[in-house]
N, C-alpha and C. Protein backbone atom coordinates (compact mmCIF):
# COMPACT_ATOMS: atom_id res chain seq x y z
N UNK A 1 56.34 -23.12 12.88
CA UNK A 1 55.49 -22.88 11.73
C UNK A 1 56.32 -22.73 10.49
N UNK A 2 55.42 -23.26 9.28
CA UNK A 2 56.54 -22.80 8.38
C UNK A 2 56.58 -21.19 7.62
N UNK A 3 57.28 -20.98 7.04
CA UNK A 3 57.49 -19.73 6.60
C UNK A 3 56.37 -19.05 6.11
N UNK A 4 55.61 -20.04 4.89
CA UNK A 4 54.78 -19.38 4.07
C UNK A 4 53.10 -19.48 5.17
N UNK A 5 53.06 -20.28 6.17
CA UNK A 5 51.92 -20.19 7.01
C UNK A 5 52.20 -19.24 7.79
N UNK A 6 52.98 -18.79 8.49
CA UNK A 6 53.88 -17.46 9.20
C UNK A 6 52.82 -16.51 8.82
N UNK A 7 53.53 -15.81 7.44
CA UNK A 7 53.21 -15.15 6.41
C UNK A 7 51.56 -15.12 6.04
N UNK A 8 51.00 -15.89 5.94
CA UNK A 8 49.47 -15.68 5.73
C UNK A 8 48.84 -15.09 7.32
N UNK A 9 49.93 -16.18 8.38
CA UNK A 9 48.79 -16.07 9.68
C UNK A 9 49.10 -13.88 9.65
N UNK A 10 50.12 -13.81 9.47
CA UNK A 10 50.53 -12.14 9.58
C UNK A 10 49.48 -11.53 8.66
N UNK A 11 49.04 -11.64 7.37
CA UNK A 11 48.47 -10.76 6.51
C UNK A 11 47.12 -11.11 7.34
N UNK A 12 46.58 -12.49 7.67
CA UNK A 12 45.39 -12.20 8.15
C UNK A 12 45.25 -11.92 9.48
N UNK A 13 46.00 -11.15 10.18
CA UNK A 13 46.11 -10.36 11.53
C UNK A 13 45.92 -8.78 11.29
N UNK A 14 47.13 -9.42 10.24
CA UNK A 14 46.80 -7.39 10.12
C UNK A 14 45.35 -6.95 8.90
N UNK A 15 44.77 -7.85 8.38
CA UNK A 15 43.40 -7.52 8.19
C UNK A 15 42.29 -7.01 8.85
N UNK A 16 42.67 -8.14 9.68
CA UNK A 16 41.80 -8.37 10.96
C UNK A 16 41.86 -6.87 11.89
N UNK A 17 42.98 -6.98 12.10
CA UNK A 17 43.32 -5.47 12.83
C UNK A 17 42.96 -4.30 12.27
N UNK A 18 43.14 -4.06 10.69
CA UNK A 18 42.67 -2.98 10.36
C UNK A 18 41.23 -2.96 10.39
N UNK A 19 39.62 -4.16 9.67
CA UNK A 19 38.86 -4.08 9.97
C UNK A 19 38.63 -3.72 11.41
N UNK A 20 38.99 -3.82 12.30
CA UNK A 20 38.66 -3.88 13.70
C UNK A 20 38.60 -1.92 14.24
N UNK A 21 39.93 -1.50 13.69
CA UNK A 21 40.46 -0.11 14.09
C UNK A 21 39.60 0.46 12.89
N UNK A 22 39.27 0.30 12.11
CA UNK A 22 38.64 1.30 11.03
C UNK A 22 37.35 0.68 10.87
N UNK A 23 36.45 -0.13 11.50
CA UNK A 23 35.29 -0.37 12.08
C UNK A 23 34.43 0.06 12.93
N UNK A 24 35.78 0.12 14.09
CA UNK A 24 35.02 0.37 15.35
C UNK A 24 35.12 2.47 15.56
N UNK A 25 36.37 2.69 14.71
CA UNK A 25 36.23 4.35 15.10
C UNK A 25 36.05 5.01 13.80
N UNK A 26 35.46 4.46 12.89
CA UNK A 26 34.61 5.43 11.38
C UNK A 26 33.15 5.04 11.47
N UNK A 27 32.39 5.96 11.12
CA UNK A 27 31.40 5.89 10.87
C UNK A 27 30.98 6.23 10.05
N UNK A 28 29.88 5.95 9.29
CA UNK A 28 29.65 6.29 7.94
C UNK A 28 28.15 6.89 8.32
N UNK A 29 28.18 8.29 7.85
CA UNK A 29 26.79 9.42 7.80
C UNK A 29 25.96 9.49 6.61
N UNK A 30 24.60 8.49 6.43
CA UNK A 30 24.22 9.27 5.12
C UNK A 30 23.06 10.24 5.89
N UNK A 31 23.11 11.02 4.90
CA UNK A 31 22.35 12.25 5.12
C UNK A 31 21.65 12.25 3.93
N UNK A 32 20.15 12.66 4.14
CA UNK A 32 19.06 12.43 2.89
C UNK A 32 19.03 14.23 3.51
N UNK A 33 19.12 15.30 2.15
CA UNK A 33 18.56 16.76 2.44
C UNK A 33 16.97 16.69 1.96
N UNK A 34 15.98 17.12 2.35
CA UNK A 34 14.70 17.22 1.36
C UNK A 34 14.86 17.70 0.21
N UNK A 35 15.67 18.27 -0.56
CA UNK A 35 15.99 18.57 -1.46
C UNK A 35 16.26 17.74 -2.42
N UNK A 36 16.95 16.37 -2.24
CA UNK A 36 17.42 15.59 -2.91
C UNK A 36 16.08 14.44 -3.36
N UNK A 37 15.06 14.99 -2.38
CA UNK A 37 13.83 13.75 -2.53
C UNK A 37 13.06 14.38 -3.54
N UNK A 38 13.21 15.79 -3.53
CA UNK A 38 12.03 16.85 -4.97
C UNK A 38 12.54 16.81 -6.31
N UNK A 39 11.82 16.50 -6.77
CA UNK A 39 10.14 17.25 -6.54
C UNK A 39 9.23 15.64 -6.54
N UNK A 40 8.02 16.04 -6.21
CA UNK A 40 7.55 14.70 -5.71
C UNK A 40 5.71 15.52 -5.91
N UNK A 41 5.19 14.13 -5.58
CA UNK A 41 3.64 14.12 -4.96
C UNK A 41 3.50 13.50 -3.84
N UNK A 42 2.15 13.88 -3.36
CA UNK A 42 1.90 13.74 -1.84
C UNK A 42 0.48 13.74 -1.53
N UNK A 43 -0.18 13.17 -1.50
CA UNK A 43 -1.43 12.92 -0.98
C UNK A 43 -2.30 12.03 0.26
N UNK A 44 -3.70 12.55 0.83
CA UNK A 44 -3.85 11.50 1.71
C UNK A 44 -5.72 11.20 1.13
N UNK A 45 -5.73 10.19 1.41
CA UNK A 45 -6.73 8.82 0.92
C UNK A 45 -7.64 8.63 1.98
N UNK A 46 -8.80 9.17 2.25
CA UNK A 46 -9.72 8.80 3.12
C UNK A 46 -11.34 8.75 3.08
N UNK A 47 -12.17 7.44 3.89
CA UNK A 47 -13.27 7.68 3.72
C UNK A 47 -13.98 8.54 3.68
N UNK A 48 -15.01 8.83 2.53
CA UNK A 48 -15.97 9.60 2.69
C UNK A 48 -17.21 9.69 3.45
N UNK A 49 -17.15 8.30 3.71
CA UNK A 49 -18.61 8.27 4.81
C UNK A 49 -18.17 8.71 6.34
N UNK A 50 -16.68 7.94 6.62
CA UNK A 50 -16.24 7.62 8.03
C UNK A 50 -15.08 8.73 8.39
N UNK A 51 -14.51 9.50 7.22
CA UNK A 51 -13.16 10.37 7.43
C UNK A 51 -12.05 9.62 7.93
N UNK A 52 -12.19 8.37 8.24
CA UNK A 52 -11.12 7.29 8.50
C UNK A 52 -9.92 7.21 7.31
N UNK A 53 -9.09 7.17 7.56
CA UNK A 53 -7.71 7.34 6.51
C UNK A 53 -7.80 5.71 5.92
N UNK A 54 -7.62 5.22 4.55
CA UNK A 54 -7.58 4.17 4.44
C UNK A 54 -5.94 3.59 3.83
N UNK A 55 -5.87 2.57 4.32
CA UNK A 55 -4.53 2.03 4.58
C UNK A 55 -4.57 1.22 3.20
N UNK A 56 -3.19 1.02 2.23
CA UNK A 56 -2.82 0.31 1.55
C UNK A 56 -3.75 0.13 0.11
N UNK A 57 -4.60 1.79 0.17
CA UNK A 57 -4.99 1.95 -1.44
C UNK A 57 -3.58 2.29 -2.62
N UNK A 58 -4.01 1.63 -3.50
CA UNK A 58 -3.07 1.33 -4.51
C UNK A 58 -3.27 2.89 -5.54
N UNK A 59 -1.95 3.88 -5.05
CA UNK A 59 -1.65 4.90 -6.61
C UNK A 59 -1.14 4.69 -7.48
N UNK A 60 -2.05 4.55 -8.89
CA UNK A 60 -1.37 4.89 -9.89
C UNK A 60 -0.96 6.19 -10.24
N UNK A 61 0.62 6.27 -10.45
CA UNK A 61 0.74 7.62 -11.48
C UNK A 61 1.56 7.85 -12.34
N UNK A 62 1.31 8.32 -14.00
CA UNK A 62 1.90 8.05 -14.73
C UNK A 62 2.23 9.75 -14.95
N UNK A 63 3.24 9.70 -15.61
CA UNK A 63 3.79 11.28 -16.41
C UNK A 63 3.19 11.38 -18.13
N UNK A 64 2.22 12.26 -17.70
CA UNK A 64 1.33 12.59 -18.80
C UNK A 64 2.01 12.79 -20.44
N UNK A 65 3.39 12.89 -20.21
CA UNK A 65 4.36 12.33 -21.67
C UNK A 65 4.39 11.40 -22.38
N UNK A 66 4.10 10.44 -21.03
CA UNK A 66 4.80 9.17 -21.15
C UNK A 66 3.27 8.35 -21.27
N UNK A 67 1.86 8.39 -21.23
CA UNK A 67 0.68 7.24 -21.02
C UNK A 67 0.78 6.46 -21.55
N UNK A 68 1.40 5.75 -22.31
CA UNK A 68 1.82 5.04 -23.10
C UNK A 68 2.57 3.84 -22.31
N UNK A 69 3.37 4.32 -21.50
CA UNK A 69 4.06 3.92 -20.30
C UNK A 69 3.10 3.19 -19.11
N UNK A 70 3.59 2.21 -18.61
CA UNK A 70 2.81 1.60 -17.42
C UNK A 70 3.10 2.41 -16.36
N UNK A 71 2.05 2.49 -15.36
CA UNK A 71 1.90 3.95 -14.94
C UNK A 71 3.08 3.22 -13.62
N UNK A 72 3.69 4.19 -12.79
CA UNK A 72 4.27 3.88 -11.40
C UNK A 72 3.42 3.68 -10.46
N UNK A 73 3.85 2.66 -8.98
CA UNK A 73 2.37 2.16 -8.23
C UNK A 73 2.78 2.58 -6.76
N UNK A 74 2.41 2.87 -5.86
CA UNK A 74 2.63 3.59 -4.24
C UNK A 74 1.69 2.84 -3.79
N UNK A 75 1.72 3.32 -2.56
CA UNK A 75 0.83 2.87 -1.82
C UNK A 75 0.12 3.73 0.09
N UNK A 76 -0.80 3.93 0.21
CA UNK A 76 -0.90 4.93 1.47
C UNK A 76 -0.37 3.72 2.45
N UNK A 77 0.05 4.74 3.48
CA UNK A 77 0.58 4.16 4.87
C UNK A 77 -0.87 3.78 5.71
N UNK A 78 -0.98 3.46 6.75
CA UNK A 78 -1.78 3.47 8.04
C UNK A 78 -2.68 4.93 7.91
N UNK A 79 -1.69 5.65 7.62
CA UNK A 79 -2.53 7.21 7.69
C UNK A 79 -3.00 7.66 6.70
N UNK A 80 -3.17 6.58 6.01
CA UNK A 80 -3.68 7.38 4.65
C UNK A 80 -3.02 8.02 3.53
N UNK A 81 -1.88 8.13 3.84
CA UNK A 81 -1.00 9.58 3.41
C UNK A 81 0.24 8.40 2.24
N UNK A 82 0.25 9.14 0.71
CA UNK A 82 1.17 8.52 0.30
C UNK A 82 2.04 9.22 -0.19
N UNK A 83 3.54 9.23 -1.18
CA UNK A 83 4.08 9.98 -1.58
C UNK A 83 5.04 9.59 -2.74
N UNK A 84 5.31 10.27 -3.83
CA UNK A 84 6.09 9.62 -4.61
C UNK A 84 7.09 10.87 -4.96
N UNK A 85 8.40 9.99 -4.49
CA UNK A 85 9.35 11.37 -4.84
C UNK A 85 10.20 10.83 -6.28
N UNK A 86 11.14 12.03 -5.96
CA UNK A 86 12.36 12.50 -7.39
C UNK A 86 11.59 12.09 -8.33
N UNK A 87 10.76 12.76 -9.10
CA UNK A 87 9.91 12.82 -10.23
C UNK A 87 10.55 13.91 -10.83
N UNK A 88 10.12 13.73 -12.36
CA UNK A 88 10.51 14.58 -12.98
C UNK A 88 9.27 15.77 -13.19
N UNK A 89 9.62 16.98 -13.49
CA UNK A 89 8.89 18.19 -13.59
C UNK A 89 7.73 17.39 -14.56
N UNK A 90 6.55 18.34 -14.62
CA UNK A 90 5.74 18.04 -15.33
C UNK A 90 4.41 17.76 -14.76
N UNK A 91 3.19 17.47 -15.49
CA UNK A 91 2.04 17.07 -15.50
C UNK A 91 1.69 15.06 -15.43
N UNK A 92 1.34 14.65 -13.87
CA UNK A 92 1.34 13.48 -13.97
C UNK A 92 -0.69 13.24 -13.80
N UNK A 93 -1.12 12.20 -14.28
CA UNK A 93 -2.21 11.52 -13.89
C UNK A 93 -2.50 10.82 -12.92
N UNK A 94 -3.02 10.72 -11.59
CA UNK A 94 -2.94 9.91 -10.90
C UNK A 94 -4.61 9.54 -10.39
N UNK A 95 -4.19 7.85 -10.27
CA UNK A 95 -5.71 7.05 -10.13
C UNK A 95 -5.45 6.24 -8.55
N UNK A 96 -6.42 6.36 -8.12
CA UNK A 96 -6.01 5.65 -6.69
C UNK A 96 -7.16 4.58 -6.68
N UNK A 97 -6.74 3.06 -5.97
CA UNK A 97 -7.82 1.75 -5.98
C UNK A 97 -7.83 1.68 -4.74
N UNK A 98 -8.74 0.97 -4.01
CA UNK A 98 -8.95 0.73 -2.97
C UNK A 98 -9.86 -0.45 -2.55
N UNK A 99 -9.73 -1.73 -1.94
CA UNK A 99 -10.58 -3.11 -1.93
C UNK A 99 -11.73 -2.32 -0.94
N UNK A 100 -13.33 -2.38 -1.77
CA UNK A 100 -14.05 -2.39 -0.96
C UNK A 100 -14.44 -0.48 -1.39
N UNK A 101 -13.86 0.17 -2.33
CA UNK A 101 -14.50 1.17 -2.25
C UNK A 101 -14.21 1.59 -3.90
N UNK A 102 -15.15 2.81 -4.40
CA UNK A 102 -15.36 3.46 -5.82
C UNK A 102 -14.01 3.71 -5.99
N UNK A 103 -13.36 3.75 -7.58
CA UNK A 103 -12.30 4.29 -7.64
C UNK A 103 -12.61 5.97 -8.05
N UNK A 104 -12.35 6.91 -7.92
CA UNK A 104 -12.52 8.29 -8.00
C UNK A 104 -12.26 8.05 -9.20
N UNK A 105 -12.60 9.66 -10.08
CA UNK A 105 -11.78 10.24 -11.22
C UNK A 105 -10.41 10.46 -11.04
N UNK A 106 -9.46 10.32 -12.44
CA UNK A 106 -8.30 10.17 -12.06
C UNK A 106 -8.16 11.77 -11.98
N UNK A 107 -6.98 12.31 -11.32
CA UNK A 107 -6.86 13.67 -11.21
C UNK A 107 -5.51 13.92 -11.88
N UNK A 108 -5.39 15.09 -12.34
CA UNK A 108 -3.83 15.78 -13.10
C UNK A 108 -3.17 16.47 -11.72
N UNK A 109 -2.00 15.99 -11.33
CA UNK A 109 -1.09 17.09 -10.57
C UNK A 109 -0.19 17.40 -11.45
N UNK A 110 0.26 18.78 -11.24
CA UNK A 110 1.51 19.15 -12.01
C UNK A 110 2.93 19.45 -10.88
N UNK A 111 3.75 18.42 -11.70
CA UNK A 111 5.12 18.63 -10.38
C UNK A 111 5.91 19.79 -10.98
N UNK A 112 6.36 20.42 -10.10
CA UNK A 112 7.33 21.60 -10.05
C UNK A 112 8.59 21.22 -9.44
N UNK A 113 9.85 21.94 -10.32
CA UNK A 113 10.84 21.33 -9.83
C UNK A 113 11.02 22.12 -8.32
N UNK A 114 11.77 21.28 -6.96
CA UNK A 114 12.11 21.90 -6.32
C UNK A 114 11.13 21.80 -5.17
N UNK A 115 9.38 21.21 -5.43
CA UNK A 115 8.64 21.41 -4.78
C UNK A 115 7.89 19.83 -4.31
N UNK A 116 7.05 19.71 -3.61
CA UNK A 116 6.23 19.00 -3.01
C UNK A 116 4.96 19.36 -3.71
N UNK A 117 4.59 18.21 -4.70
CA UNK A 117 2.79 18.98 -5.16
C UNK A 117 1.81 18.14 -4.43
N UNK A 118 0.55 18.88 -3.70
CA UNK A 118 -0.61 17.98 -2.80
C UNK A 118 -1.59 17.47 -4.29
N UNK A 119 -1.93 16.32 -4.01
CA UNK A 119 -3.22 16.16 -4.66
C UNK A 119 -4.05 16.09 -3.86
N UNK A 120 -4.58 17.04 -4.39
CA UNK A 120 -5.52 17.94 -3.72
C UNK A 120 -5.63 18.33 -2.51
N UNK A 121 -5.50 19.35 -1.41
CA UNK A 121 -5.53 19.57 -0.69
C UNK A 121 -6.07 19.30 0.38
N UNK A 122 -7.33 19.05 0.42
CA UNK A 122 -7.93 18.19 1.48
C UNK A 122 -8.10 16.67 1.64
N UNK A 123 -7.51 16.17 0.46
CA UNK A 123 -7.50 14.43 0.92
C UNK A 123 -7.98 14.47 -0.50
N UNK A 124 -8.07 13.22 -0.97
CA UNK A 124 -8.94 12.54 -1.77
C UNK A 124 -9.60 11.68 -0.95
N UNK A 125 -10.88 11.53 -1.18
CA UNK A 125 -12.31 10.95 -0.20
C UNK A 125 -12.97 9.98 -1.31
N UNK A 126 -13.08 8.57 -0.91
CA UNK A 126 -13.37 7.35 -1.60
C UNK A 126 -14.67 7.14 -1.39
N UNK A 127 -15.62 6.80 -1.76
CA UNK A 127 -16.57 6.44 -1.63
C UNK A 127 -16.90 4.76 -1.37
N UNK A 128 -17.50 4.05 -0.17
CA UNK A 128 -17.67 2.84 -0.40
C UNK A 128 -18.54 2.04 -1.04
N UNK A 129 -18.38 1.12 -2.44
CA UNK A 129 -19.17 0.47 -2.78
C UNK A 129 -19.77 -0.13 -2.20
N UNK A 130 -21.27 0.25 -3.02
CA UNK A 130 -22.80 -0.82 -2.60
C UNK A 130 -22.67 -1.83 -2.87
N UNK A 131 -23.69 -2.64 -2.18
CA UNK A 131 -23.49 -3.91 -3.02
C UNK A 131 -24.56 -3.95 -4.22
N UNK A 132 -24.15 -4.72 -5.07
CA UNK A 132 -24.82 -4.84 -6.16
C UNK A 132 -26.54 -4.94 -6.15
N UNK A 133 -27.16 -4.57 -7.14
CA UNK A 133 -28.76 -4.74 -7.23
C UNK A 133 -29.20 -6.01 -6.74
N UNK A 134 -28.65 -7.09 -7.09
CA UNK A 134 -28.74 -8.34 -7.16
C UNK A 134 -28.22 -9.28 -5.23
N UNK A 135 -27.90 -8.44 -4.51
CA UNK A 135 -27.15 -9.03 -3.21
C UNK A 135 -28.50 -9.65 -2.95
N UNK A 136 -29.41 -8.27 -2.40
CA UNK A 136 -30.37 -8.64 -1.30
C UNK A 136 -31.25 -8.96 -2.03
N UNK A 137 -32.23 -9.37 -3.25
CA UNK A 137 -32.99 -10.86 -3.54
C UNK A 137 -32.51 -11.72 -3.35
N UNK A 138 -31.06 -11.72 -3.73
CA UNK A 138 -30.17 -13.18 -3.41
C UNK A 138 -29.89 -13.48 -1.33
N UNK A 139 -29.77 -12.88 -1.16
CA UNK A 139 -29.76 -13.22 0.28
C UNK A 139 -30.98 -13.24 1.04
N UNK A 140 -31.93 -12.52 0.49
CA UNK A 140 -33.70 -12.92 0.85
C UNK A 140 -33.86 -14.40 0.52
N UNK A 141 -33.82 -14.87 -0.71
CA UNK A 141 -34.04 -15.96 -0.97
C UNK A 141 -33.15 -17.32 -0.49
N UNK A 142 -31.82 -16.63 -0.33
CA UNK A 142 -30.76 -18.11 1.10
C UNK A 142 -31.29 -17.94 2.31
N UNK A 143 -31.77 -16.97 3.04
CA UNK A 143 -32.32 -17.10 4.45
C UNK A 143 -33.53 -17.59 4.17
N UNK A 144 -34.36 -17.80 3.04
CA UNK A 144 -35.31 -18.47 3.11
C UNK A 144 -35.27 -19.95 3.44
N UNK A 145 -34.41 -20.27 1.88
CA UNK A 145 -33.69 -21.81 2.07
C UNK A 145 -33.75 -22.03 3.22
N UNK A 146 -32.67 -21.47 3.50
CA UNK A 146 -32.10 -22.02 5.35
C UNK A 146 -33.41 -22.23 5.87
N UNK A 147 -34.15 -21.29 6.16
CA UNK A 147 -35.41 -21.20 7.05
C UNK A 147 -36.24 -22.46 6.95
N UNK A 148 -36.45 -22.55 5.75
CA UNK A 148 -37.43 -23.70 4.63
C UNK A 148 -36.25 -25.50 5.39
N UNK A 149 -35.07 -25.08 5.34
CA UNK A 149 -34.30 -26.27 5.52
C UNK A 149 -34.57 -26.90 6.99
N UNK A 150 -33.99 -25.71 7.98
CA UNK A 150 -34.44 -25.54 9.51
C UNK A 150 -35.83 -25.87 9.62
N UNK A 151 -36.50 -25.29 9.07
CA UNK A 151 -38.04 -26.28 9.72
C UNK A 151 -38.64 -27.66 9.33
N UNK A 152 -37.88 -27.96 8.35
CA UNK A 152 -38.10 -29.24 8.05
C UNK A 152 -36.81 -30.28 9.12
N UNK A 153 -36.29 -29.60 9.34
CA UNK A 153 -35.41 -30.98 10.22
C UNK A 153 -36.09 -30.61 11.75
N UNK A 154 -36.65 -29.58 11.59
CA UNK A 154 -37.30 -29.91 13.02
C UNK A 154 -38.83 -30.42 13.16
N UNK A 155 -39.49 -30.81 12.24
CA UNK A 155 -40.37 -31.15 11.96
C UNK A 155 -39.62 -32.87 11.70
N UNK A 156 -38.99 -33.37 10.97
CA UNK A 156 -38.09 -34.31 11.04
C UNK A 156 -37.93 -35.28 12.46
N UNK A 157 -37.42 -34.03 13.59
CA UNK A 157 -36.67 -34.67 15.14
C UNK A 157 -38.24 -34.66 15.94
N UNK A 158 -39.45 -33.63 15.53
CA UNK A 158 -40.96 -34.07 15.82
C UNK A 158 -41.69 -35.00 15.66
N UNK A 159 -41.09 -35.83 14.12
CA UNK A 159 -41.69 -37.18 14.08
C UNK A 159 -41.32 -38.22 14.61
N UNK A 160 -40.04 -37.78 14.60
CA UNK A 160 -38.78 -39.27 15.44
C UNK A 160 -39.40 -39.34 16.83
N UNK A 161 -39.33 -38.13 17.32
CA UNK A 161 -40.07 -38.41 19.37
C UNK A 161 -41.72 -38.84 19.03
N UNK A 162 -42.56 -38.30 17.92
CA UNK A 162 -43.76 -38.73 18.08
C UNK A 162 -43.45 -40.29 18.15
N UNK A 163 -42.91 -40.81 16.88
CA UNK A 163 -42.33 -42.26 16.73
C UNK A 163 -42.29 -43.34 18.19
N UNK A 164 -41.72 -42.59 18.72
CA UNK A 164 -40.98 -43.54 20.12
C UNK A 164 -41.62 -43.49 20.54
């Protein structure tokens, strides 16, 4: 080999070797304290008709300093339950959406440093939208259609066999 390939194959051995020895016996610990996640909000999102937790309603919440500001957006888990940490102290607004149900009044939590604040303690409970005034004339009058359509093609396949 020549000298200067020697020389590289060596530096990339002993690379190699050190990744290998300081890979395989370091480990790297992160550690999250709850402390470091506060102060925060925390709430859970569920039907009011069914008490069913609803999954993937959209929180808005903005810091009542700042409305001016586009608000920050979360989202509930499976369980209903959402959370927004390392916030700053203070008075935030928060509005929660949901496909398929009323959006509530927005509510004020106030964060405390150091702490976990609930909005509201027992859940926030959604109500599911009706359907509009206008559904069921409108769907009285398509099952009519249909109906009106359906008896004319069978009245239709009645003349064809009278026919024959």
């Amino acid at each position: 080999m020549e000298r200067g390939t020697m020389r590289a194959f060596k530096i990339v051995a002993a690379v190699g070797a050190a990744l290998f020895l300081f890979g395989t016996t370091s480990q790297a610990k992160v550690v999250i304290r709850e402390k470091d996640l506060l102060p925060g909000i925390q709430g859970r999102v569920y039907s009011i008709s069914t008490g069913e937790p609803i999954e993937n309603a959209v929180v808005h919440y903005t810091r009542n300093l700042n409305r001016d500001m586009p608000s920050e957006v979360t989202s509930t888990s499976s369980d209903g339950v959402f959370m927004a940490l390392r916030l700053e102290p203070g008075d935030y607004t928060v509005r929660i959406e949901a496909e398929g149900y009323e959006t509530p009044e927005e509510i004020v939590v106030t964060v405390i440093e150091g702490q976990m604040s609930f909005v509201m303690d027992g859940g926030i409970a959604m109500m599911q939208k009706r359907p509009s005034l206008l559904f069921w004339p409108l769907m009285t009058i398509a099952v009519a259609v249909l109906m009106f359509a359906f008896a004319a093609v069978i009245r239709s396949m009645r003349a064809e066999r009278g026919s024959e």
